[in-house]
N, C-alpha and C. Protein backbone atom coordinates (compact mmCIF):
# COMPACT_ATOMS: atom_id res chain seq x y z
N UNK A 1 -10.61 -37.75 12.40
CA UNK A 1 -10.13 -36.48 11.88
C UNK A 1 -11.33 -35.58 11.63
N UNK A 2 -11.42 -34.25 12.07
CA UNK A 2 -12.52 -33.61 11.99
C UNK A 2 -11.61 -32.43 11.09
N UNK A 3 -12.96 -31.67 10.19
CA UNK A 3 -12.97 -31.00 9.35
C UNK A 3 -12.76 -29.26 10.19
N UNK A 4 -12.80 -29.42 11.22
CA UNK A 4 -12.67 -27.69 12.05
C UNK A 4 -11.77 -26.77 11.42
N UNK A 5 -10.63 -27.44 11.42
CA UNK A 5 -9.32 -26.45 10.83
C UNK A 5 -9.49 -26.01 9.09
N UNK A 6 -10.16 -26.86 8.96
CA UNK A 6 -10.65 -26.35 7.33
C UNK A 6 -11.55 -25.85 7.18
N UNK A 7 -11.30 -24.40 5.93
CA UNK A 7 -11.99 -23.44 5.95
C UNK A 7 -13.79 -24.34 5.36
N UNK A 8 -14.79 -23.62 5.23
CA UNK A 8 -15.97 -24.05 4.80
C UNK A 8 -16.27 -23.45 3.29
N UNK A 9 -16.73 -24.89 2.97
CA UNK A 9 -17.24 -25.52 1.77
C UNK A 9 -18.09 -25.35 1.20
N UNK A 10 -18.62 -24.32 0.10
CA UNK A 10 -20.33 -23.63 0.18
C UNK A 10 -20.58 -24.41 -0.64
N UNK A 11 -22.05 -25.33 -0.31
CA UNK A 11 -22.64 -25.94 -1.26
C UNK A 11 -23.66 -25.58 -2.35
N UNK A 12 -23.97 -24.63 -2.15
CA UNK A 12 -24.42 -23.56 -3.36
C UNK A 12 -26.22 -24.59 -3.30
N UNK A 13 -26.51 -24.81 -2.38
CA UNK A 13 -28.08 -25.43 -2.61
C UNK A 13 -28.99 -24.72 -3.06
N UNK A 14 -28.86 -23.60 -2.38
CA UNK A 14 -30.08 -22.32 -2.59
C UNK A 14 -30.19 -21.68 -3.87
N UNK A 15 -29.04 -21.65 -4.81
CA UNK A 15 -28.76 -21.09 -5.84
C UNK A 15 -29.48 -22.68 -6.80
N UNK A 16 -29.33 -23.74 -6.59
CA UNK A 16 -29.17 -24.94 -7.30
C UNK A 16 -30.69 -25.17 -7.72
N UNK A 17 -31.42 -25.11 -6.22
CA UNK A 17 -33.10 -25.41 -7.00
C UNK A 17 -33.43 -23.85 -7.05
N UNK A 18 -33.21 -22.63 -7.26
CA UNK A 18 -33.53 -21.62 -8.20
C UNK A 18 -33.22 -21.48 -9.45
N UNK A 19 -31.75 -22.22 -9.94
CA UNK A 19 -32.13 -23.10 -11.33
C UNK A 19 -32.50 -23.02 -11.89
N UNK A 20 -33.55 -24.09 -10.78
CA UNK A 20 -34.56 -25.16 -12.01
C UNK A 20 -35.50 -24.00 -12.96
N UNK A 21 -35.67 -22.46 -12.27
CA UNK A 21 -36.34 -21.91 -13.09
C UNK A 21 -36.00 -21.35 -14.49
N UNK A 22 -34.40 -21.73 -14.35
CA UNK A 22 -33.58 -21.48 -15.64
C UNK A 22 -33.77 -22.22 -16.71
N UNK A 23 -33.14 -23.55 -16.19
CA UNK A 23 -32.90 -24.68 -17.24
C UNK A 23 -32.42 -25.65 -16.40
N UNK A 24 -33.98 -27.01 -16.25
CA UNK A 24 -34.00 -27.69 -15.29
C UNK A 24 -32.74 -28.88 -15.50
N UNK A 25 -32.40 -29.10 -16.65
CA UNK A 25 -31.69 -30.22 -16.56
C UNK A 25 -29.98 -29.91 -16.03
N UNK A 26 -30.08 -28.68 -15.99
CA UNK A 26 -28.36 -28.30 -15.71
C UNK A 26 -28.41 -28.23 -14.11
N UNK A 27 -29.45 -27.90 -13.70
CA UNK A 27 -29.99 -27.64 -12.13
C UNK A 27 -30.12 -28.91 -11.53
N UNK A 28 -30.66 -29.78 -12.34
CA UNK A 28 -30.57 -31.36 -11.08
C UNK A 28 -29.13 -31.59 -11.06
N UNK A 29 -28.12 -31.42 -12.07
CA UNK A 29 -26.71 -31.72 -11.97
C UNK A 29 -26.57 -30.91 -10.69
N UNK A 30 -26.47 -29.53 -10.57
CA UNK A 30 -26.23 -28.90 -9.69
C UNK A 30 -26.24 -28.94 -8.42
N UNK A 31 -27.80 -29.56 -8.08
CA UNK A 31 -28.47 -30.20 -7.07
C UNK A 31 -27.80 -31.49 -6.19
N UNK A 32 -27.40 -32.25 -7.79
CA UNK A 32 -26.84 -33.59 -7.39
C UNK A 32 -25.61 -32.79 -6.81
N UNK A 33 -24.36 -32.44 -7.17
CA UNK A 33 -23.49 -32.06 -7.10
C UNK A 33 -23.50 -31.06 -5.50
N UNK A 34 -24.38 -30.50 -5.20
CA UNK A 34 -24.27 -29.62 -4.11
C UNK A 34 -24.60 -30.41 -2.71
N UNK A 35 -25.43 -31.53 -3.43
CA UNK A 35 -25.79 -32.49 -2.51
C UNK A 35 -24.32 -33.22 -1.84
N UNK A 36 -23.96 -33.65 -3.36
CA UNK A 36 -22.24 -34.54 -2.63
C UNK A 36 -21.55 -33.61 -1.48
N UNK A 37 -21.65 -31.92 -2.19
CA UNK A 37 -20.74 -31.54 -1.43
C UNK A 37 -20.66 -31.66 0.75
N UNK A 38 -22.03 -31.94 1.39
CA UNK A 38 -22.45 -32.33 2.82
C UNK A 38 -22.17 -33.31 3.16
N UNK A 39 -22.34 -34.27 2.04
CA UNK A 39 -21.87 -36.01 2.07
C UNK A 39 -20.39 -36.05 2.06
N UNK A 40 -19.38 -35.60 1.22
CA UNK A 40 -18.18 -35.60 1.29
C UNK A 40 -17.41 -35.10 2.06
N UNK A 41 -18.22 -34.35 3.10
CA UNK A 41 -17.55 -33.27 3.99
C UNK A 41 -17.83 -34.29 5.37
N UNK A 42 -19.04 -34.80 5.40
CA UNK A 42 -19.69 -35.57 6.45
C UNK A 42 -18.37 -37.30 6.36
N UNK A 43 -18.01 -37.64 5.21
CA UNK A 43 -16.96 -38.38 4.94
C UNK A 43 -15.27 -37.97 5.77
N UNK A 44 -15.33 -36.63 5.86
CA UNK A 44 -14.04 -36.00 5.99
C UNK A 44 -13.10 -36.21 4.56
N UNK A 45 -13.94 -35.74 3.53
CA UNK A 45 -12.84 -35.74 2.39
C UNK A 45 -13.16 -34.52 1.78
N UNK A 46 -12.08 -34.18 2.30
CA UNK A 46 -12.22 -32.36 1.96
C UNK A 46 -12.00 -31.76 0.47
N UNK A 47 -11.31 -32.61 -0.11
CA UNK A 47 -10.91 -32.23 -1.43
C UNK A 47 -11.66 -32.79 -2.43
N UNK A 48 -12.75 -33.96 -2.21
CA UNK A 48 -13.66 -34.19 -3.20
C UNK A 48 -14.98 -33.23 -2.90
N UNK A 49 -14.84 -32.71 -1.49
CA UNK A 49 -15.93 -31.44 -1.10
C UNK A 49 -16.06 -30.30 -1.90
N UNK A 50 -14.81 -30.04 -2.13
CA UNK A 50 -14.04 -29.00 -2.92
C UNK A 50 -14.68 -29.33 -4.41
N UNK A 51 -14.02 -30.29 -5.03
CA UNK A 51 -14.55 -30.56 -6.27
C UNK A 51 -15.92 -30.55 -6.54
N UNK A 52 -16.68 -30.80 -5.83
CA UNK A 52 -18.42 -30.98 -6.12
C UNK A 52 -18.54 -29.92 -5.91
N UNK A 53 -18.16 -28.79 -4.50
CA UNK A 53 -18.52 -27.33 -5.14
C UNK A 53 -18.18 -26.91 -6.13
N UNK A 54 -17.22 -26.91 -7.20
CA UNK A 54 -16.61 -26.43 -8.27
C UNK A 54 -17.25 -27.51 -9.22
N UNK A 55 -17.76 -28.10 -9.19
CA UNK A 55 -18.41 -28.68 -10.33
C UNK A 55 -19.94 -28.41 -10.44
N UNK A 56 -20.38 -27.95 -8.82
CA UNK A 56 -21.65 -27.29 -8.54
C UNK A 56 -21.89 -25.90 -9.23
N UNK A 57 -20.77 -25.69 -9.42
CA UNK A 57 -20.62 -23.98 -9.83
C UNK A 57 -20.82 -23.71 -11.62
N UNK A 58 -19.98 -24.80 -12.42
CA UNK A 58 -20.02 -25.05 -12.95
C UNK A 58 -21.55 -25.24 -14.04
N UNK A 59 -22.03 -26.20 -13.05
CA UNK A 59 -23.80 -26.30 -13.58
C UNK A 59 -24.38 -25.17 -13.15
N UNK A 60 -24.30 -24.39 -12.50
CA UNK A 60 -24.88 -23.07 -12.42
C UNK A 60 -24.93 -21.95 -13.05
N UNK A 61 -23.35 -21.94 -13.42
CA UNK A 61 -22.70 -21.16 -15.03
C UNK A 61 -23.60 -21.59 -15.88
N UNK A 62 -23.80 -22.73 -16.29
CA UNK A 62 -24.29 -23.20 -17.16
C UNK A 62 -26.03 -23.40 -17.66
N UNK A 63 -26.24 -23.38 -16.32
CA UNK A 63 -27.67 -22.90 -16.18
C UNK A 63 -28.29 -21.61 -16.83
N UNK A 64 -27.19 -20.38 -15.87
CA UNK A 64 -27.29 -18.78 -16.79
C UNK A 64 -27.32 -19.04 -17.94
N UNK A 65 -25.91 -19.51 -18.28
CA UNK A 65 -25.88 -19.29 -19.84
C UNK A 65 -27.13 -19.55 -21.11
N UNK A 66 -27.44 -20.78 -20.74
CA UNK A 66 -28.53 -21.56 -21.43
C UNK A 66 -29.58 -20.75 -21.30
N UNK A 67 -30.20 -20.26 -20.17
CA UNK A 67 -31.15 -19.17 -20.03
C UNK A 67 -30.87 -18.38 -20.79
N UNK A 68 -29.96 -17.38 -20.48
CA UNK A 68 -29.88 -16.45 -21.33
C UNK A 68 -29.81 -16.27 -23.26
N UNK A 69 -29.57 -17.87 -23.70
CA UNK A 69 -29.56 -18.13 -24.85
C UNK A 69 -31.44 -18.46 -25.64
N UNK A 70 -31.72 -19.06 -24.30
CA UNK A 70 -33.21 -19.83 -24.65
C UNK A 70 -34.43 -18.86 -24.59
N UNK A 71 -34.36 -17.42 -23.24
CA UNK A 71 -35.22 -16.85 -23.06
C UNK A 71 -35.49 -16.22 -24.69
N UNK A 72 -34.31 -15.21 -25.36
CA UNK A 72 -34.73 -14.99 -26.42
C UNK A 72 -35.67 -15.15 -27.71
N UNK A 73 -35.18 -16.76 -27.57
CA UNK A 73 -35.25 -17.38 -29.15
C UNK A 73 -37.06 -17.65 -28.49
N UNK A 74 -36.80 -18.34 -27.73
CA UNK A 74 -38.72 -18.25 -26.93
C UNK A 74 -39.34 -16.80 -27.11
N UNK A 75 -39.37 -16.18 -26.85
CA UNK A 75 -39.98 -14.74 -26.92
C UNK A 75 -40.01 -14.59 -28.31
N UNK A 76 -39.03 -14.66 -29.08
CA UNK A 76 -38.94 -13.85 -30.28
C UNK A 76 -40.14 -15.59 -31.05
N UNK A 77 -39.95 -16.76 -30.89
CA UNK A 77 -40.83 -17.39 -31.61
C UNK A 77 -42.50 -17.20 -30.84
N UNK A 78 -42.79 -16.43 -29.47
CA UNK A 78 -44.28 -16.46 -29.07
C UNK A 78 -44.79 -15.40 -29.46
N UNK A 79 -43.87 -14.61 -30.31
CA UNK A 79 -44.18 -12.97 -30.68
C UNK A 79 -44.61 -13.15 -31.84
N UNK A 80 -43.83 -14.05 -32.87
CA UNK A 80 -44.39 -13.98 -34.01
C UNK A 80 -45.44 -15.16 -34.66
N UNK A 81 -46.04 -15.65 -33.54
CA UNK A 81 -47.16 -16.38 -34.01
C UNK A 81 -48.08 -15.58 -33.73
């Protein structure tokens, strides 16, 4: 069974190790996760393909977020020493 008739599966790699410049530990999830998504597709299991992108996405959300929480509190503690 080949995967042709099904639409394609973005594994979000490129976004995953740019990350790491966020907040590395949410980014190897990401990594891991974007990784499954070639392996599961290379399996022909389209719907756990599916899931590792959406769980890829997930750690990426999560990446921003954390950045955006951490850059602050860093700045505001290298300012006032």
């Amino acid at each position: 069974m080949s995967n042709s008739g099904l639409p394609k599966v973005p594994n979000h790699l490129t976004l995953s190790i740019l990350a790491i410049f966020l907040c590395m530990p949410t980014a190897i999830m990401a990594i891991i996760n974007s990784a499954r998504v070639n392996r599961k597709l290379l399996e022909n299991n389209y719907q756990e393909a599916v899931l590792a992108s959406e769980r890829c996405k997930k750690w990426l959300r999560w990446s921003l977020i954390l950045a955006f929480i951490q850059w602050p509190i860093t700045s505001m503690i290298l300012s006032s020493g």
